[in-house]
Protein backbone atom coordinates (compact mmCIF):
# COMPACT_ATOMS: atom_id res chain seq x y z
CA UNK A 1 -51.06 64.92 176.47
CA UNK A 2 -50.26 64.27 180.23
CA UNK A 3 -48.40 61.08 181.21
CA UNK A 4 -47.75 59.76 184.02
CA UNK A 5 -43.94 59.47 184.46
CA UNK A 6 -42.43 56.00 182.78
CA UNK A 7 -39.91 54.13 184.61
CA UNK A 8 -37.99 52.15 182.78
CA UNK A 9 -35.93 49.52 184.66
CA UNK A 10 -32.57 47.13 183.14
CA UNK A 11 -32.99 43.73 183.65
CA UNK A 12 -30.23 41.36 183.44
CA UNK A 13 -30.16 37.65 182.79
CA UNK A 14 -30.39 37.27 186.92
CA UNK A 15 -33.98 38.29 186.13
CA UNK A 16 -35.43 39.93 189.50
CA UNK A 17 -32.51 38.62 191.43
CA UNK A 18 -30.26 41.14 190.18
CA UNK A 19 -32.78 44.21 191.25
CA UNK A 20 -32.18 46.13 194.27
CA UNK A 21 -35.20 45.18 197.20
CA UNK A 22 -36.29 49.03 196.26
CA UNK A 23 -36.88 48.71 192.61
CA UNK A 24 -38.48 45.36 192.60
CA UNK A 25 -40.86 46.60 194.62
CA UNK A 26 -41.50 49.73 192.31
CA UNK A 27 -41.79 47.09 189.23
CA UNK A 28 -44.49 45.05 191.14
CA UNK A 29 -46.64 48.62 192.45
CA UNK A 30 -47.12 49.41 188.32
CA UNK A 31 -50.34 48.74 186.59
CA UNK A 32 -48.73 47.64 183.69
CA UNK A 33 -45.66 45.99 182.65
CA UNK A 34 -44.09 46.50 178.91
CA UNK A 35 -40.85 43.69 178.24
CA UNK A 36 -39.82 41.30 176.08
CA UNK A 37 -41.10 37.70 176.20
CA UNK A 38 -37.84 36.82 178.10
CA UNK A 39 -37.55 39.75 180.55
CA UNK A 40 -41.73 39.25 181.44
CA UNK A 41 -41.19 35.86 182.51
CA UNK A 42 -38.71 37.18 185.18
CA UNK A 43 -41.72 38.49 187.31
CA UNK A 44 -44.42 35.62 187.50
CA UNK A 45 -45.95 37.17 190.49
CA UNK A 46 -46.62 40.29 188.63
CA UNK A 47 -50.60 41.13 189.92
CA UNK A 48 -50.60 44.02 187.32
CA UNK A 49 -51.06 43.46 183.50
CA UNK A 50 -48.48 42.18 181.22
CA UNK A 51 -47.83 43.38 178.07
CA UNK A 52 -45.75 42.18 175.28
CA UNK A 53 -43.59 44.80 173.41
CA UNK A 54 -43.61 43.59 169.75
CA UNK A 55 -42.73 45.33 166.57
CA UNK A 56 -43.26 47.71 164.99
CA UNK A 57 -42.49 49.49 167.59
CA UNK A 58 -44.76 52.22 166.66
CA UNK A 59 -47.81 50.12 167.60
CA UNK A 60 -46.24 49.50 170.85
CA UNK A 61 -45.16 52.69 171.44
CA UNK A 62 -48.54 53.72 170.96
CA UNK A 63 -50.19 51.68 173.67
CA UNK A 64 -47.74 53.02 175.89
CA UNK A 65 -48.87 56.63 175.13
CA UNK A 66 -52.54 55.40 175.71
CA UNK A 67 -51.79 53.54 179.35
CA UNK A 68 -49.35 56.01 180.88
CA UNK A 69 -52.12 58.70 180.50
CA UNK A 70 -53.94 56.85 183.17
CA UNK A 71 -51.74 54.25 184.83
CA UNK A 72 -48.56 53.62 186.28
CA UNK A 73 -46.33 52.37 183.66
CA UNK A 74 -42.73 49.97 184.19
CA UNK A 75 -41.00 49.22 180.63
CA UNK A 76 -38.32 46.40 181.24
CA UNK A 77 -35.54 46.13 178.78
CA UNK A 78 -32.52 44.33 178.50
CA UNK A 79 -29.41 45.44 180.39
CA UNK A 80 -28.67 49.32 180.34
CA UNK A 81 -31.93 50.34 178.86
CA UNK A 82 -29.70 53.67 177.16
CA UNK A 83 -26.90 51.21 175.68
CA UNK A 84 -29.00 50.21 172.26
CA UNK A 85 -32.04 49.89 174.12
CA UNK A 86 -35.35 50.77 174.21
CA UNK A 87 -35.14 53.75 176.77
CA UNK A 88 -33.17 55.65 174.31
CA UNK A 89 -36.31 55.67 171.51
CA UNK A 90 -38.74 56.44 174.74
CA UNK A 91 -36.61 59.26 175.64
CA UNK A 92 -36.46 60.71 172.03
CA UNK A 93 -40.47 60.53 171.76
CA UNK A 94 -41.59 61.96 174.90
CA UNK A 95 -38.52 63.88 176.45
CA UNK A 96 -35.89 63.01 179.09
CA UNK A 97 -38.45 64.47 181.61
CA UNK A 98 -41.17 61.88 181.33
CA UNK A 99 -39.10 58.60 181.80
CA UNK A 100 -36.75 57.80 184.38
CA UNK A 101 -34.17 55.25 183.45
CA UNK A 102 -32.43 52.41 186.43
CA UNK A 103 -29.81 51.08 184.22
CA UNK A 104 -28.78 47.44 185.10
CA UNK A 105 -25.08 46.21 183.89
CA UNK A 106 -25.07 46.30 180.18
CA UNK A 107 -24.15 43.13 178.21
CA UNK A 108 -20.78 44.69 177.00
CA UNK A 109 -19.47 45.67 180.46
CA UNK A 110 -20.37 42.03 181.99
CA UNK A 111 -18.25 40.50 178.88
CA UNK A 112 -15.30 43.07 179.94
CA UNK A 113 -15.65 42.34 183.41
CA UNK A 114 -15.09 38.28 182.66
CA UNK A 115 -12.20 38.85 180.22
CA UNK A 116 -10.44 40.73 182.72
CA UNK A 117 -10.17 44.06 179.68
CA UNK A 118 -10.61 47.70 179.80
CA UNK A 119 -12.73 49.36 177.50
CA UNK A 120 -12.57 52.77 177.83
CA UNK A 121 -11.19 52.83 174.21
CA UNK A 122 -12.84 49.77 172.76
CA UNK A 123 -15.28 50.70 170.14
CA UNK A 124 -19.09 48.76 170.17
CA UNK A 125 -20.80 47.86 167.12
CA UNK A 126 -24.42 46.52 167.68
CA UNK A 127 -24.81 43.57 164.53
CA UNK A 128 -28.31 42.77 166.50
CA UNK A 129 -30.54 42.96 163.40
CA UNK A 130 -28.65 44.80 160.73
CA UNK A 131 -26.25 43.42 157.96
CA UNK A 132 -22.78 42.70 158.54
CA UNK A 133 -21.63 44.41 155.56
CA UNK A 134 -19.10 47.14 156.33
CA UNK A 135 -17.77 45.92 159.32
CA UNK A 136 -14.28 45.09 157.56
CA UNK A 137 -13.84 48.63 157.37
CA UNK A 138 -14.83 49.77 161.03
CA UNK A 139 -13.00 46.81 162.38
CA UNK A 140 -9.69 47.23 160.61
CA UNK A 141 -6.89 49.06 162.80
CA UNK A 142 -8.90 49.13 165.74
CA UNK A 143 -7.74 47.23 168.77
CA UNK A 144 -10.51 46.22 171.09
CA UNK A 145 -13.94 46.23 169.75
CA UNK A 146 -17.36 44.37 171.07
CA UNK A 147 -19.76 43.17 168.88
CA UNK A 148 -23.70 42.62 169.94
CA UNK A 149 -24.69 39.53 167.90
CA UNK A 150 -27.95 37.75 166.75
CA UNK A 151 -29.46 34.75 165.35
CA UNK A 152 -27.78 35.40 161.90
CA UNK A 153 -24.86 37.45 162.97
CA UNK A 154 -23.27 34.89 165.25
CA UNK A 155 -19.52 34.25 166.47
CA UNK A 156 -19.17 31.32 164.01
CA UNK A 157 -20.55 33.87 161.10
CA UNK A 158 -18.54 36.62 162.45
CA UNK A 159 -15.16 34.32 162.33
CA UNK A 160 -16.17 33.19 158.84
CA UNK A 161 -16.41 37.34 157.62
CA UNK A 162 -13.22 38.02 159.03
CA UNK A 163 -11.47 35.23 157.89
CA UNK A 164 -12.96 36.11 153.94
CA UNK A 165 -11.30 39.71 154.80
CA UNK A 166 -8.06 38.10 156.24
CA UNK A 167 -8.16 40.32 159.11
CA UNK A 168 -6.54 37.32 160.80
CA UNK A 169 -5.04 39.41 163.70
CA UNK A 170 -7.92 39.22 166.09
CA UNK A 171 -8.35 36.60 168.58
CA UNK A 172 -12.21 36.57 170.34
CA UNK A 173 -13.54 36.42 173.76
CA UNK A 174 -17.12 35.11 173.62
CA UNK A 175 -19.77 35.78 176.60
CA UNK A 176 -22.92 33.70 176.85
CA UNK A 177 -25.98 34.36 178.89
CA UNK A 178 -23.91 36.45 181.09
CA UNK A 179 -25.25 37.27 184.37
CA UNK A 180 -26.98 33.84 184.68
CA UNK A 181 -26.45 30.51 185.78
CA UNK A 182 -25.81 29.19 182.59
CA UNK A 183 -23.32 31.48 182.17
CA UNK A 184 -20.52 30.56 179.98
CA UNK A 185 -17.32 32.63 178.94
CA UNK A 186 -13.87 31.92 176.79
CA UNK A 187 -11.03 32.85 174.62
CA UNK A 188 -11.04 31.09 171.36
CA UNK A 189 -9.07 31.79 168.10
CA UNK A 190 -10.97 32.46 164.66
CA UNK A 191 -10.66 28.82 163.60
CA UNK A 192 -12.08 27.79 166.99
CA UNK A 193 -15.27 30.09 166.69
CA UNK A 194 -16.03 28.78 163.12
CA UNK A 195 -16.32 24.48 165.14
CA UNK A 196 -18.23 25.82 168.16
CA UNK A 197 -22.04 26.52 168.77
CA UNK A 198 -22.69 29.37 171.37
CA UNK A 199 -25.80 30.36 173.22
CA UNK A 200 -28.11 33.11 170.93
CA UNK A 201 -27.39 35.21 174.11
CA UNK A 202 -23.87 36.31 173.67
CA UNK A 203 -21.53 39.03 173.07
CA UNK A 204 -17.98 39.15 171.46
CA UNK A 205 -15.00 40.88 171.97
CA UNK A 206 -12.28 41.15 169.22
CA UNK A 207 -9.14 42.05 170.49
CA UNK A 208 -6.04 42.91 167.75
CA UNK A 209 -2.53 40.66 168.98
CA UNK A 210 0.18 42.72 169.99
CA UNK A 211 2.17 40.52 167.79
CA UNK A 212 0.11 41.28 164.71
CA UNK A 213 1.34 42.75 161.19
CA UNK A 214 -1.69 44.95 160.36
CA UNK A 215 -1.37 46.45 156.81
CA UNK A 216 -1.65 50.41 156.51
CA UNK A 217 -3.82 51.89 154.07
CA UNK A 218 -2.87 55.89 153.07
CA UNK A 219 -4.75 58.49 150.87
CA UNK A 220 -3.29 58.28 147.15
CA UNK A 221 -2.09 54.48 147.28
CA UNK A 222 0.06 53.45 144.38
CA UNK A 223 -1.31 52.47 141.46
CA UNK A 224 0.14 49.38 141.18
CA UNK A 225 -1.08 47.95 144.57
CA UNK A 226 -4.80 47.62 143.27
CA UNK A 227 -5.39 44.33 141.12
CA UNK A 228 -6.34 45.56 137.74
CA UNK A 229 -6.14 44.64 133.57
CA UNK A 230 -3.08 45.80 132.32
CA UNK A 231 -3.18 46.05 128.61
CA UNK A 232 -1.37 49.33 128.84
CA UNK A 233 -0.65 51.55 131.41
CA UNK A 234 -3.66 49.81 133.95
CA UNK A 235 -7.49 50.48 133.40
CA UNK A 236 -7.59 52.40 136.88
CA UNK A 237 -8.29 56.17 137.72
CA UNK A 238 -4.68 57.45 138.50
CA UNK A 239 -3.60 58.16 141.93
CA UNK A 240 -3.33 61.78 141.06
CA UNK A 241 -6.64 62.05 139.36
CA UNK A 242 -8.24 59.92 142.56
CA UNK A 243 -7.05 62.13 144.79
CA UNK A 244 -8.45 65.37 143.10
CA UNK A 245 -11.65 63.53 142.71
CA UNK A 246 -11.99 62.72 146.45
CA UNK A 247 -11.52 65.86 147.27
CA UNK A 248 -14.08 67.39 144.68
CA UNK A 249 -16.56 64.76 145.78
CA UNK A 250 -16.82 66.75 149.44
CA UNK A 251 -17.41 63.31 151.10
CA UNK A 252 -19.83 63.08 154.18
CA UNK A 253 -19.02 61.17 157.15
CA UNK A 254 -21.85 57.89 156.95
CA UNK A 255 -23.13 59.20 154.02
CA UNK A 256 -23.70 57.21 150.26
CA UNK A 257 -21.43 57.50 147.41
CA UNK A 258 -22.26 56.25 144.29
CA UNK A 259 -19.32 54.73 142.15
CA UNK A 260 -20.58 54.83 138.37
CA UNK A 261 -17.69 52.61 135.89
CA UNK A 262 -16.33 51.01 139.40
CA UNK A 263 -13.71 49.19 137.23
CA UNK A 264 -10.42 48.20 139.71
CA UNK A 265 -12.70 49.81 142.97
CA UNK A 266 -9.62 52.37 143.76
CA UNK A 267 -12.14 55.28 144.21
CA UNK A 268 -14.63 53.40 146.31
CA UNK A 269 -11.73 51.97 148.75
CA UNK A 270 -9.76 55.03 149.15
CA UNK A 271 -13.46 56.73 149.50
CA UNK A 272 -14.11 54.36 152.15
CA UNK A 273 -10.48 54.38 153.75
CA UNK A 274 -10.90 58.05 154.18
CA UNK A 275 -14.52 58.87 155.26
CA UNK A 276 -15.91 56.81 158.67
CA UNK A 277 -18.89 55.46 158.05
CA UNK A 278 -19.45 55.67 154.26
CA UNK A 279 -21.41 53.73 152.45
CA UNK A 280 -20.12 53.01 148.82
CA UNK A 281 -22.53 51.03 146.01
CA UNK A 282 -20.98 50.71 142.66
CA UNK A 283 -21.74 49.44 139.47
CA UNK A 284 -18.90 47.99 137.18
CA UNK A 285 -19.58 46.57 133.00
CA UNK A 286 -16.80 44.23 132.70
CA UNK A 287 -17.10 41.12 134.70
CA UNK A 288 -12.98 40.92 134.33
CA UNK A 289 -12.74 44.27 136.22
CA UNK A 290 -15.49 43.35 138.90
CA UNK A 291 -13.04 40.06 140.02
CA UNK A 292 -10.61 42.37 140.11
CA UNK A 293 -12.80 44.74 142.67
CA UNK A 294 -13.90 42.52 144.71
CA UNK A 295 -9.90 41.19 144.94
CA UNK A 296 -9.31 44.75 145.75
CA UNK A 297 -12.04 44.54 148.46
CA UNK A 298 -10.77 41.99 149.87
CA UNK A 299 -6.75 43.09 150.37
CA UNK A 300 -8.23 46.74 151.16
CA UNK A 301 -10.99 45.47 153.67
CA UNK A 302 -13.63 47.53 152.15
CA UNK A 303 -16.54 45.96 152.21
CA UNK A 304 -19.34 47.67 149.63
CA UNK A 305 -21.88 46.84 147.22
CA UNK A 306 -20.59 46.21 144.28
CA UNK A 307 -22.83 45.39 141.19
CA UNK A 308 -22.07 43.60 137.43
CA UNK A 309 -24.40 45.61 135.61
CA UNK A 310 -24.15 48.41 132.71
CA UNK A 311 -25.64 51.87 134.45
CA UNK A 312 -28.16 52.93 134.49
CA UNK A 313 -28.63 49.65 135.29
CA UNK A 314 -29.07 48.50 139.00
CA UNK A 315 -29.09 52.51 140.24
CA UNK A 316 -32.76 51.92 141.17
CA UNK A 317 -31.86 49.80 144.14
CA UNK A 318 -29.62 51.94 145.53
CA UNK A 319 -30.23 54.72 148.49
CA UNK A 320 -30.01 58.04 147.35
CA UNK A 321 -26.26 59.65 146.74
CA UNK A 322 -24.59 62.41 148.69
CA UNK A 323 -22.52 61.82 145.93
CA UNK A 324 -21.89 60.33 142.82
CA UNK A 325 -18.41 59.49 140.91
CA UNK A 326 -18.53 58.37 137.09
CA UNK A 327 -15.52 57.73 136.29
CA UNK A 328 -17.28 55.25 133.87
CA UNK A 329 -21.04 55.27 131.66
CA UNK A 330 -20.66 53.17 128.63
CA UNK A 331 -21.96 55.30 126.10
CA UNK A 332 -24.86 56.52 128.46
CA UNK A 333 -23.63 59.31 130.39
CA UNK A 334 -26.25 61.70 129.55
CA UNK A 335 -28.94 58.93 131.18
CA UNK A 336 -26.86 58.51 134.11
CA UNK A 337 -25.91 62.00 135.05
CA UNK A 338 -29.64 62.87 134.62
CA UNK A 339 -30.48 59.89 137.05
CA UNK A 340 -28.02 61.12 138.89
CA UNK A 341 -28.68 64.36 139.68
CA UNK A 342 -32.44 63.70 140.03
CA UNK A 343 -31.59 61.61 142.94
CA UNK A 344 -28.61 63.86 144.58
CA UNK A 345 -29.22 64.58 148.09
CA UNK A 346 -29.13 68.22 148.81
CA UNK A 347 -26.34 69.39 149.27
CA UNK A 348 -24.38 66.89 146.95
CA UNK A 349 -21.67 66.67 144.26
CA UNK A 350 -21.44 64.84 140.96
CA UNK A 351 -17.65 64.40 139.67
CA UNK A 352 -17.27 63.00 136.12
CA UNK A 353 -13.68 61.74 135.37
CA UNK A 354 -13.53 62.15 131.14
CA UNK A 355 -10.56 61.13 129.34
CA UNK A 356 -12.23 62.56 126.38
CA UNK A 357 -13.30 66.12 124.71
CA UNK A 358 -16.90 64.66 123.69
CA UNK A 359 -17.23 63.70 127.13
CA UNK A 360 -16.24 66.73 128.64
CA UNK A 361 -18.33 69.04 126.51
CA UNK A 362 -21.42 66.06 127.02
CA UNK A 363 -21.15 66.09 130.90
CA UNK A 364 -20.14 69.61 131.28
CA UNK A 365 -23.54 70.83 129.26
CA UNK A 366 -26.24 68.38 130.97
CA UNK A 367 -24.79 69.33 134.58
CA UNK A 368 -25.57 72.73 132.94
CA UNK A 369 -28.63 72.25 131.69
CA UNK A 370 -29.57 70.34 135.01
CA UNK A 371 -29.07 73.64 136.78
CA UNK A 372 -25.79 72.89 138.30
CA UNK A 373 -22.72 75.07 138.66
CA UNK A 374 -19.99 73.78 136.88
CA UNK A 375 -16.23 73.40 137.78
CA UNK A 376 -13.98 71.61 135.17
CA UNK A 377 -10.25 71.13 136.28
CA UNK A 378 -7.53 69.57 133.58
CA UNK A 379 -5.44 66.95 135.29
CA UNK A 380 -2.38 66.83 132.94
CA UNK A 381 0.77 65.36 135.29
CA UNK A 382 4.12 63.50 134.80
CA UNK A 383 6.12 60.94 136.55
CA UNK A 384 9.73 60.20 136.82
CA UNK A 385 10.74 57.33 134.84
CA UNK A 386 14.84 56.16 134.69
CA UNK A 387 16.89 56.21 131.65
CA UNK A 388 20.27 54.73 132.03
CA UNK A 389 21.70 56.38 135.01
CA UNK A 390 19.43 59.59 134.61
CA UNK A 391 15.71 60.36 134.77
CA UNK A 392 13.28 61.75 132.51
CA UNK A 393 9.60 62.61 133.05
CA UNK A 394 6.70 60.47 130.80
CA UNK A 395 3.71 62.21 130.84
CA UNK A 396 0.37 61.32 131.75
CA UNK A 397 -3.10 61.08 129.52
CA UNK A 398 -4.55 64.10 130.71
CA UNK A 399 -8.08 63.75 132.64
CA UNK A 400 -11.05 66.52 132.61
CA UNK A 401 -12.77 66.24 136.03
CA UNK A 402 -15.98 67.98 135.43
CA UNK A 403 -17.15 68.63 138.87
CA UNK A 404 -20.96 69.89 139.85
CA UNK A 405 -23.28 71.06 142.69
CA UNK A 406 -26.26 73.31 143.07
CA UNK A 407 -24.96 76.27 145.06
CA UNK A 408 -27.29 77.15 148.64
CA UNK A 409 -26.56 80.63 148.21
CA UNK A 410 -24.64 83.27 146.26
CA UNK A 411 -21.20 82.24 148.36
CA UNK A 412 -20.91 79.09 147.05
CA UNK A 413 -21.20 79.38 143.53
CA UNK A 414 -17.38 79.25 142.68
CA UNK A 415 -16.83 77.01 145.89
CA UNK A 416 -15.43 73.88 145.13
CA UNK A 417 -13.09 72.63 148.11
């Protein structure tokens, strides 16, 4: 199919003031004009036809197709139409030869402009129309970061999430309908964004005080900073055996883990600590060692979905693993590896953590009989403990970490790093 070429133009809140003589004059020779409501209404003397862009997309995206067959076609977006906009997805369909992109001043370099702060560092996080869950984790020990917001995602909302997290250390700089003249801009503390309404046209910038204590999280955290039950030694996968079974678990940058017997949450926050972008949903029996996860959530920032349910229970609402930790199955952990490895992305790992010989031999022959290769490791370790003015070692229960994957070709069949 031959189209004519698309132009797509950036638009800011200056409407068809902020366009160079050259390019409002290319907007106004099209046949057809795509925008939002807001950026349409910028060109009332338009003598083409207007056209809304409304979702889905696809159904828009489609009409484009159609017109720019025959027609001259301008798309308007919002800002830098290649900075979370629209001219990205146009590119991506039909090729970086049929559009041609006139970026405007994005959003997020007008807010850095009027705060007077670089960001050649700062990281951006679009919360326009997605949840806010997660963002504790991509927040926490970053500096400068800007944050596109939303109806439901606000600066009032945001302030309220990071204050649940306690990631105090960040002070705000909100932008509002920047580029117009109703343009507002301001510092303002957390406490301050929670009593004060903002335009729904707005951007925020979180920057970290230089005077701020920011905790440190490290791989293989002590055992005895995660809130747990403590009728003996803790109800919490070891700090040796966690390790191990991060490693085993071959964790994918932004991909799901599924944490089966959650119990404190140590594998799903070190998980998360130590793999950008992961997404972690676990599932956790005892309501006394969920309160103690989602404590753990909160002095970890680690922000995942955390269920009170006894699996298999609740594993039908979750995405599809890359992998899957059980560390945990009440009684069913035939059911749940089977569940498990139907849904196992390819390329995925199941690690089961049993403290047990039945559960060893029961794990070790359904992977098996699932067609998975089969890696067990014994974790059998000591620690130092004092005695008087020397030091003995007390040994550890020993752990079986029965670790599985279906191998892509001969090569990998005894690979488990």
């Amino acid at each position: 199919m031959n189209l004519k070429k698309i132009l797509v133009v950036g638009v800011g809140d200056d409407g068809i003031n902020g366009l160079s003589k050259k390019v409002a004059e290319r907007v106004h020779a099209a046949e057809i004009l795509y925008g939002g409501e807001r950026q349409l209404c910028f060109f009332p003397d338009f003598q083409g036809e207007k056209r809304e862009i409304k979702t889905p997309l696809r159904d828009t995206l489609a009409e484009i197709e159609r017109d720019a067959t025959r027609c001259s076609v301008v798309v308007l977006a919002s800002g830098d139409p290649l900075f979370f906009g629209i001219g990205s997805t146009l590119v991506r369909k039909w090729g970086r030869d049929a559009i041609e992109v006139i970026p405007h001043m994005s959003s997020i370099s007008l807010a850095f402009a009027r705060a007077g702060e670089s960001w050649q560092n700062a990281e951006v996080v679009s919360l326009h129309g997605k949840s806010i869950q997660g963002l504790a984790q991509r927040l926490h020990g970053v500096a400068v970061i800007a944050l596109l917001t939303d109806d439901e995602n606000t600066p009032s909302a945001i302030a309220m999430y990071l204050k649940r997290f306690k990631m105090t250390e960040y002070e705000a700089f909100v932008g509002e309908r920047l580029g117009s003249p109703e343009e507002r801009t301001g510092w303002y503390s957390l406490d301050q964004l929670l009593d004060t309404e903002f335009s729904p046209l707005n951007v925020v910038i979180l920057k970290c005080r230089h005077d701020a204590k920011v905790p440190v999280f490290t791989l293989g955290m002590d055992d005895g900073v995660f809130a747990q039950r403590k009728p003996d030694r803790g109800l919490i996968t070891k700090r040796e055996v966690r390790v191990l079974s991060l490693s085993d678990l071959a964790l994918k940058p932004g991909g799901v883990l599924w944490d089966i017997g959650a119990c404190t949450g140590s594998i799903s926050i070190e998980a998360i600590r130590s793999t950008p972008g992961l997404q972690v949903f676990a599932v956790e029996k005892n309501e006394d060692d969920l309160e103690n996860l989602r404590a753990n959530q909160i002095k970890f920032r680690a922000d995942f979905v955390a269920l009170h349910a006894r699996a298999p229970e609740g594993l039908d609402d979750f995405p599809d693993p890359d992998s899957v930790f059980i560390g945990g199955s009440g009684g069913e952990l035939k059911e749940v590896i089977a569940i498990s490895a139907r849904r196992l992305r390819e390329g995925g790992r199941v690690v089961v953590s049993a403290a047990t010989i039945e559960n060893l031999y029961e794990a070790q022959q359904t992977l098996v009989d699932l067609g998975f290769f089969v890696s067990v490791t014994l974790v059998q370790t000591a620690r130092s403990k004092p005695i008087l003015n020397l030091t003995r070692f007390e040994g550890m229960n020993p752990v079986y970490l029965v670790t599985a994957w279906r191998a892509q070709s001969e090569g990998e069949k005894t690979n488990v790093s």
